[in-house]
Protein backbone atom coordinates (compact mmCIF):
# COMPACT_ATOMS: atom_id res chain seq x y z
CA UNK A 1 -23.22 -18.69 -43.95
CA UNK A 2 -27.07 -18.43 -44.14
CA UNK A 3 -27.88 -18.71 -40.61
CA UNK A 4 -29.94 -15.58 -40.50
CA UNK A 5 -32.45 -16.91 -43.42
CA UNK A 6 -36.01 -16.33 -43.11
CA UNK A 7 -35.21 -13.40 -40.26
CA UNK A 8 -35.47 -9.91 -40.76
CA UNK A 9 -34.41 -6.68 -39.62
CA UNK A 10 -34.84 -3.03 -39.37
CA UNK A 11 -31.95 -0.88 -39.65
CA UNK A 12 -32.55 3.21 -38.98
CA UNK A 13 -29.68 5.22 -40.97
CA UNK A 14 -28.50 2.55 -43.41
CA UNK A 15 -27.48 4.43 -46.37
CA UNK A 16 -23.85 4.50 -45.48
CA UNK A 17 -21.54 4.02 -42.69
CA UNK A 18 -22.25 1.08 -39.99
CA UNK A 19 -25.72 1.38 -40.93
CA UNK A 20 -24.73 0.22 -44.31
CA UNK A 21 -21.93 -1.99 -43.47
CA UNK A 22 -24.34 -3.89 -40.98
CA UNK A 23 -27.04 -4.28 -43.81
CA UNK A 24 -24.61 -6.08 -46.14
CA UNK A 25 -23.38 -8.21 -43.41
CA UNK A 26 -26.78 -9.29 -42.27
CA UNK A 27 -27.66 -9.76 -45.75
CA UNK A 28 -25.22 -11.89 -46.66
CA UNK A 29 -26.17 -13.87 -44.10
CA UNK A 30 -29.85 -14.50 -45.37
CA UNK A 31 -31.38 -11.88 -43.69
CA UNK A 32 -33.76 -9.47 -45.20
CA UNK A 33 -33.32 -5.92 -44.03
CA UNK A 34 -35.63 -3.11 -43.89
CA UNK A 35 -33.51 0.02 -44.63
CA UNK A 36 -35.09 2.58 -42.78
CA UNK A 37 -33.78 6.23 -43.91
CA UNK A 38 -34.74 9.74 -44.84
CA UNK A 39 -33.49 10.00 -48.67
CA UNK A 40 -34.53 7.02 -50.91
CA UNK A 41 -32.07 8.49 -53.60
CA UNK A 42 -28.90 8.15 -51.08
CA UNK A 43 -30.04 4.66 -50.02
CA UNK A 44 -30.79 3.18 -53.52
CA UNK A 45 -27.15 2.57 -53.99
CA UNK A 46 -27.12 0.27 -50.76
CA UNK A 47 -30.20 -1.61 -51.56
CA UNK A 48 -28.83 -1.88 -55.50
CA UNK A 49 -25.61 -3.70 -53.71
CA UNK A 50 -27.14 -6.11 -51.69
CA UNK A 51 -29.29 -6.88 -54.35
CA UNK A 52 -26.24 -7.51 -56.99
CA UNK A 53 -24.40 -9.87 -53.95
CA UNK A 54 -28.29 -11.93 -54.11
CA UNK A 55 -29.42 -10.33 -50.78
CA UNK A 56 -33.30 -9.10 -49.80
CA UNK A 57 -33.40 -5.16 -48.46
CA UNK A 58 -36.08 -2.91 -48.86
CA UNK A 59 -36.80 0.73 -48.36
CA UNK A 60 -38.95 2.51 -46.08
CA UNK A 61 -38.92 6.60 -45.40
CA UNK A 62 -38.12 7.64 -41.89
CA UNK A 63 -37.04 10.90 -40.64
CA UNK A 64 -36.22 11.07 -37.18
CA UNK A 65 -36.56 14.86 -36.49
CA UNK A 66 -40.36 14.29 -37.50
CA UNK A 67 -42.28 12.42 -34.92
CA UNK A 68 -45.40 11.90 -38.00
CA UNK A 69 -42.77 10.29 -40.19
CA UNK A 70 -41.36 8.23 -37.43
CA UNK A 71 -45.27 7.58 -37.15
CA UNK A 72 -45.79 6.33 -40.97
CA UNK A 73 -42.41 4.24 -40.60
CA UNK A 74 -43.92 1.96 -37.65
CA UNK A 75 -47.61 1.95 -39.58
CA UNK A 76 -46.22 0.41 -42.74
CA UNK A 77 -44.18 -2.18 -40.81
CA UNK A 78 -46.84 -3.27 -38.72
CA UNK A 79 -49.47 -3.23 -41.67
CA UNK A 80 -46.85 -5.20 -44.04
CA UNK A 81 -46.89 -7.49 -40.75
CA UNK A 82 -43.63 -9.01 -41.64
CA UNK A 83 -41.94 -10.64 -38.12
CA UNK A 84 -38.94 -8.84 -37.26
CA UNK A 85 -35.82 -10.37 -35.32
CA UNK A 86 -34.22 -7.10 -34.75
CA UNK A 87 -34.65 -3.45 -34.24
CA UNK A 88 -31.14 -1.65 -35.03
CA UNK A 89 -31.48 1.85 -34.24
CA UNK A 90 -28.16 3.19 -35.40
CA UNK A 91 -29.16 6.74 -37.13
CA UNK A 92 -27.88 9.98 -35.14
CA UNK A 93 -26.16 13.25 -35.93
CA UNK A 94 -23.74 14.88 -33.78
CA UNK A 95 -22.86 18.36 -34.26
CA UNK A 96 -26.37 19.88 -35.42
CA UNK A 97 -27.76 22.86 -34.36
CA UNK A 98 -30.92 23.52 -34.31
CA UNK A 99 -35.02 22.21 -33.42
CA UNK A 100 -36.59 19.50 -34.84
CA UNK A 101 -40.00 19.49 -36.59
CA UNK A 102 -41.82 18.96 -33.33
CA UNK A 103 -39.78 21.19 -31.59
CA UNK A 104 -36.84 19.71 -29.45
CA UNK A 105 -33.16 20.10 -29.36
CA UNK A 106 -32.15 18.76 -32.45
CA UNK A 107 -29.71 15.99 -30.98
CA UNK A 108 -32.38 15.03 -28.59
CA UNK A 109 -34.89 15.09 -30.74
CA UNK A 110 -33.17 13.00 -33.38
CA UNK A 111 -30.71 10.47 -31.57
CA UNK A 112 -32.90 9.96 -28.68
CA UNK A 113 -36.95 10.79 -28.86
CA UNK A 114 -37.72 9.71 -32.25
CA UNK A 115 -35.81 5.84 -31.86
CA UNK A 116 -37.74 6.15 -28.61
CA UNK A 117 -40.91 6.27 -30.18
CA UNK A 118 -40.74 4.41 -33.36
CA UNK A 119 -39.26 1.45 -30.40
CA UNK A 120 -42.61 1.77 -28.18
CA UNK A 121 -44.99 1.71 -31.46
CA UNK A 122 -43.12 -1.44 -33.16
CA UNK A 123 -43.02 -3.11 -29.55
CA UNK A 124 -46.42 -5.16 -29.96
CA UNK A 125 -44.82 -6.47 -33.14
CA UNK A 126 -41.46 -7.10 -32.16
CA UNK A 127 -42.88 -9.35 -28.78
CA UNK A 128 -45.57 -11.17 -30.75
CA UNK A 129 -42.90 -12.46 -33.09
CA UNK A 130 -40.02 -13.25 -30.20
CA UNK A 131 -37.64 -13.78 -29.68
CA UNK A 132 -36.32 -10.59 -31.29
CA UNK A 133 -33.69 -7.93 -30.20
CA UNK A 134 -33.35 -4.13 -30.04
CA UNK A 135 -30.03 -2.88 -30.38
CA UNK A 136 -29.49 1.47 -29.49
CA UNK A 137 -26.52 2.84 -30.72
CA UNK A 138 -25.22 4.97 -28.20
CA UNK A 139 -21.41 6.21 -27.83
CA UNK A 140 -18.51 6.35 -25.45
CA UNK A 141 -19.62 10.40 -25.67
CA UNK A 142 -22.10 9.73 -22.80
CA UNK A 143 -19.70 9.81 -20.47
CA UNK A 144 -19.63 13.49 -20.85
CA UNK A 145 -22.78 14.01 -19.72
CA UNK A 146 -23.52 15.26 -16.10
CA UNK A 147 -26.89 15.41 -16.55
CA UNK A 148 -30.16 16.16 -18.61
CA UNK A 149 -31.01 19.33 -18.50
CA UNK A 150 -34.98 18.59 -19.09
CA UNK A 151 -35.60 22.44 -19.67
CA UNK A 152 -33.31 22.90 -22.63
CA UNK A 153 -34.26 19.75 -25.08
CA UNK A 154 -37.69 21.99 -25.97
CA UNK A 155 -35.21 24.63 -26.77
CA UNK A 156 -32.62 24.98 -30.15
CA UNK A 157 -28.70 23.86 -29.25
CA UNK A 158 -27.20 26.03 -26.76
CA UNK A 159 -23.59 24.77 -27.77
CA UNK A 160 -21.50 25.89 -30.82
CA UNK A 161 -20.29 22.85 -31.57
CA UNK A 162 -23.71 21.09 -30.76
CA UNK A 163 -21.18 18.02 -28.85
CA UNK A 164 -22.61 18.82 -25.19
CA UNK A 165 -26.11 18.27 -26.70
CA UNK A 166 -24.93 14.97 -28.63
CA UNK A 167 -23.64 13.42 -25.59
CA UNK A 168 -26.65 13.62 -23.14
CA UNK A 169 -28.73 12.34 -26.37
CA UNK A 170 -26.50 9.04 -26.39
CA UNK A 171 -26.57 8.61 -22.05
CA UNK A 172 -30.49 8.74 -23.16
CA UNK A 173 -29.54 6.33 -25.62
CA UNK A 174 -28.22 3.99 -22.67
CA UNK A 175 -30.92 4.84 -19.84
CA UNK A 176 -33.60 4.33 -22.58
CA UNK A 177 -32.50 0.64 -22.85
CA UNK A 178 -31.44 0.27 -19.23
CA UNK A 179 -35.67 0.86 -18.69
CA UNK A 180 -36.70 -1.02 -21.60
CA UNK A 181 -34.65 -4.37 -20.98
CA UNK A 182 -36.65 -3.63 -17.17
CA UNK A 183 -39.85 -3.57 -19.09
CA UNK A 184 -39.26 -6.57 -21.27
CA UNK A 185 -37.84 -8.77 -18.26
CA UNK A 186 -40.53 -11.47 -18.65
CA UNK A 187 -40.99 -11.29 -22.60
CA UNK A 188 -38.43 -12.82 -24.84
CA UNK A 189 -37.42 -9.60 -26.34
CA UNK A 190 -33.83 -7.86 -25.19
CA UNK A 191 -31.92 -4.38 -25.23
CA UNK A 192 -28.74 -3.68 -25.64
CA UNK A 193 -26.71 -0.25 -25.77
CA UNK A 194 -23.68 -0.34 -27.78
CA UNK A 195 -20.57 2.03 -28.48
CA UNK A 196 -19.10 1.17 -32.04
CA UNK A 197 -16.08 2.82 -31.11
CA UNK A 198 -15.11 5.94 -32.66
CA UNK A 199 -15.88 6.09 -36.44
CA UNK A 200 -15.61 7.67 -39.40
CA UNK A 201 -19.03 8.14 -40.69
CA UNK A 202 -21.77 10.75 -41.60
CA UNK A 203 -22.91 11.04 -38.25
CA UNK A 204 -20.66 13.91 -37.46
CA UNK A 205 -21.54 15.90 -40.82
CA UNK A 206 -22.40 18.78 -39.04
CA UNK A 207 -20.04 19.58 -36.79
CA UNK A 208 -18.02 22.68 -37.57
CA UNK A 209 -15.28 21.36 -40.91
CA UNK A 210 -12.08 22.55 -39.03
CA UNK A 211 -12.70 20.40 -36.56
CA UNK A 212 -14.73 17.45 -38.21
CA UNK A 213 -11.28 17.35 -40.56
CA UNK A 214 -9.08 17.39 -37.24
CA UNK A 215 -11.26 14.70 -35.47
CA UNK A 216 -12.37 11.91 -38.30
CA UNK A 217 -8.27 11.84 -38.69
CA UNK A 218 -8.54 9.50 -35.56
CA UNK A 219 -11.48 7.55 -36.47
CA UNK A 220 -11.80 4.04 -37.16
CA UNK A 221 -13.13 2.44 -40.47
CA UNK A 222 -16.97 2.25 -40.63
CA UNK A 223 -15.93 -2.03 -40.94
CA UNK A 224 -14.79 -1.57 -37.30
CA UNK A 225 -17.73 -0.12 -36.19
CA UNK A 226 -20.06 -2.48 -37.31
CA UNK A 227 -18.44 -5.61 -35.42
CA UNK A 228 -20.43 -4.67 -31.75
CA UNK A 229 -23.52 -4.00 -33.47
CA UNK A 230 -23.85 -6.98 -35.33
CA UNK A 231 -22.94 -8.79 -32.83
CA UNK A 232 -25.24 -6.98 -30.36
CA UNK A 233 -28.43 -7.81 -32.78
CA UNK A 234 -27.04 -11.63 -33.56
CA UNK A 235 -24.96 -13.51 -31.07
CA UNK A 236 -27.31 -16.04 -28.47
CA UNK A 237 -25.20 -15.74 -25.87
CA UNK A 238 -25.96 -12.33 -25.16
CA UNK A 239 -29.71 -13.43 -24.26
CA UNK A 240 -28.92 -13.45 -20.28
CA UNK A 241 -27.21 -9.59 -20.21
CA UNK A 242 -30.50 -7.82 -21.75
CA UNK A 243 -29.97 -4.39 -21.16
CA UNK A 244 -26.15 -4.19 -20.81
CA UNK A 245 -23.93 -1.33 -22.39
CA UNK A 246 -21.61 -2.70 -24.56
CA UNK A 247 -18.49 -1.94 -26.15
CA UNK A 248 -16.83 -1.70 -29.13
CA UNK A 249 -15.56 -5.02 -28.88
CA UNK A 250 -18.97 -6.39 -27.49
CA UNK A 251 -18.44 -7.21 -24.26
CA UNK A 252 -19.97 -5.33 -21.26
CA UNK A 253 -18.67 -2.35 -19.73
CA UNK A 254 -20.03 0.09 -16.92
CA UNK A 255 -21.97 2.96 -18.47
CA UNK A 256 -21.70 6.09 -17.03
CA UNK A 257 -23.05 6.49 -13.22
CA UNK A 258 -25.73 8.32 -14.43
CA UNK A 259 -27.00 5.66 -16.74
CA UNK A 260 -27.00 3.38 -13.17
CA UNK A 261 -29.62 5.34 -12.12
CA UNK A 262 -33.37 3.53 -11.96
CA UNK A 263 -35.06 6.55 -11.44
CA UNK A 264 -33.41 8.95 -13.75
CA UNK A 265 -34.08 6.39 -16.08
CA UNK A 266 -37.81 6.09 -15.60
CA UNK A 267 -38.28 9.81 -15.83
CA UNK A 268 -36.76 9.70 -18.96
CA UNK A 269 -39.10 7.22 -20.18
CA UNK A 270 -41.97 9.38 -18.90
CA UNK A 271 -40.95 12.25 -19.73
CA UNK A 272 -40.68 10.98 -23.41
CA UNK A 273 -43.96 9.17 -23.69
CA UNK A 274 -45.79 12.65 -22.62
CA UNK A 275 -43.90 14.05 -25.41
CA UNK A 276 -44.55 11.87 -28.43
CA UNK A 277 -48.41 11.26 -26.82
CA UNK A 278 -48.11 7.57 -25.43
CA UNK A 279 -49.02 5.74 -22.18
CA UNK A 280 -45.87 5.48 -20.31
C-alpha cells in the first residue's frame, strides 16, 4: 500500500528500535523519511534496508543533548525546503546520568528541551505545508512524576538510577503537546503524546545492567511499540483529538493529573523558550 507517496517525515532516533521499525513501515508505504540521529555509522544500516526493500530515507545529524546541533538539524530541513507531513520525535534515554552540552539534567535536556526546540524552529515549515502532524513519544513513566522540580533540570541527575529524572522528562513530553495542540488550534497542524507501551529498545542503555537485564525481560518487541506511533503520525481520524495522550493501543487515555494542568503547562513552555533563546 502506497498511500503515504509523495509525503515525508522526520523521525528523531531512528537507527534502531521503534524509531527504526516506524521508518520501514512508513517507507514501505511510499513515504520518504528523514532519519534524524546522532551516529551516521549506526544509522547507515537502516537507511541501506529501506533502500534494498525500494524505499526513500535520508540522513541528517542531530544530537539532542546539544541545543547547536538540534540548531543545524532544523536549518538543513528548512533550507532543503522539502514539505513535511510529520514530525516523530521518538529519541530519549532513560537511565543517564549526567548534564547535557548546554547544561541541563541530562533526561531533561535530551527527552524533553531539545524535541522542544527543534519542534518550535521546524513549526513555520511544518504549518506552511499542512496539514502535517507532530507525534511526542512520551511513556506510561509519567505517571510517576509529582512534579517538576524547575531548580534541579540546570543541575546533573540527582537519582542513581537516573528513572525519577526520566519520568518528569516524559510528563514534559505530554504537557509540551497538551500546549502545543492549544497553540495550533486554528492551523491544520496536530499533537499527539503517545506511550508505545513498554519496550525493549536502546532507550534504556544506561540504566544500571543488573537491572536493565531484570527489566527488558518484561518488555515488549520493538514491532509492538511501533503500532501507536504510526498510527499517531498516520490515521485521519485522529484529526479532531489534537493534543490527546495516547496509548499503546492508540486510543486516548487520561494522562497524569499533572499533565491536566493549563498552567503548569504554559510555564513549561516558557520556561523552555527562555532556555533555548526563543519568543515564547
Amino acid at each position: 500500500m502506497k498511500d503515504l507517496e509523495s509525503k515525508t517525515f522526520l523521525i528523531t532516533g531512528a537507527s534502531s528500535g521503534i524509531g527504526r521499525i516506524s521508518a520501514l513501515a512508513l517507507a514501505a508505504r511510499g513515504a520518504h523519511v528523514m532519519l534524524a540521529c546522532r551516529s551516521r555509522d549506526k544509522t547507515a544500516a537502516v537507511l541501506e534496508e529501506i533502500g534494498a526493500r525500494g524505499g526513500k530515507a535520508s540522513y541528517l545529524a542531530l544530537d539532542l543533548a546539544d541545543l547547536s546541533s538540534v540548531r543545524a538539524c532544523a536549518a538543513q530541513v528548512i533550507d532543503e525546503g522539502t514539505p513535511l507531513a510529520g514530525l516523530i520525535n521518538n529519541a530519549g534515554l532513560a537511565g543517564a546520568r549526567g548534564l547535557t552540552k548546554d547544561g541541563f539534567e541530562l533526561a531533561f535536556g535530551t527527552n524533553h528541551l531539545g524535541h522542544y526546540l527543534l519542534t518550535r524552529l521546524l513549526l513555520p515549515h511544518l504549518e506552511r505545508h499542512a496539514p502535517a502532524r507532530i507525534v511526542n513519544v512520551s511513556s506510561e513513566a509519567h505517571y510517576g512524576a509529582k512534579q517538576i522540580p524547575w531548580d534541579e533540570l540546570t543541575h546533573p541527575t540527582k537519582a542513581r538510577t537516573g528513572l525519577p529524572e526520566y519520568s518528569v522528562s516524559k510528563l514534559c513530553n505530554v504537557l509540551f503537546t497538551k500546549e502545543l495542540a492549544r497553540r495550533l488550534a486554528t492551523t491544520h497542524v496536530t499533537a499527539f503524546a503517545v506511550h508505545p507501551g513498554v519496550v525493549a529498545t536502546e532507550v534504556w542503555r544506561e540504566v544500571p545492567a543488573p537491572l536493565r537485564w531484570i527489566i527488558k525481560r518484561f518488555m515488549t518487541r520493538p514491532e509492538q511499540g511501533a503500532n501507536s506511533m504510526l498510527a499517531a503520525a498516520t490515521l485521519p481520524e485522529l484529526t479532531q483529538i489534537s493534543g490527546t495522550y495516547l496509548d499503546w493501543n492508540c486510543q486516548p487515555r487520561p494522562p497524569n493529573k499533572l499533565a491536566e494542568d493549563a498552567a503548569l503547562a504554559l510555564e513549561l513552555w516558557q520556561r523552555s523558550a527562555a532556555w533555548v533563546g526563543l519568543p515564547d
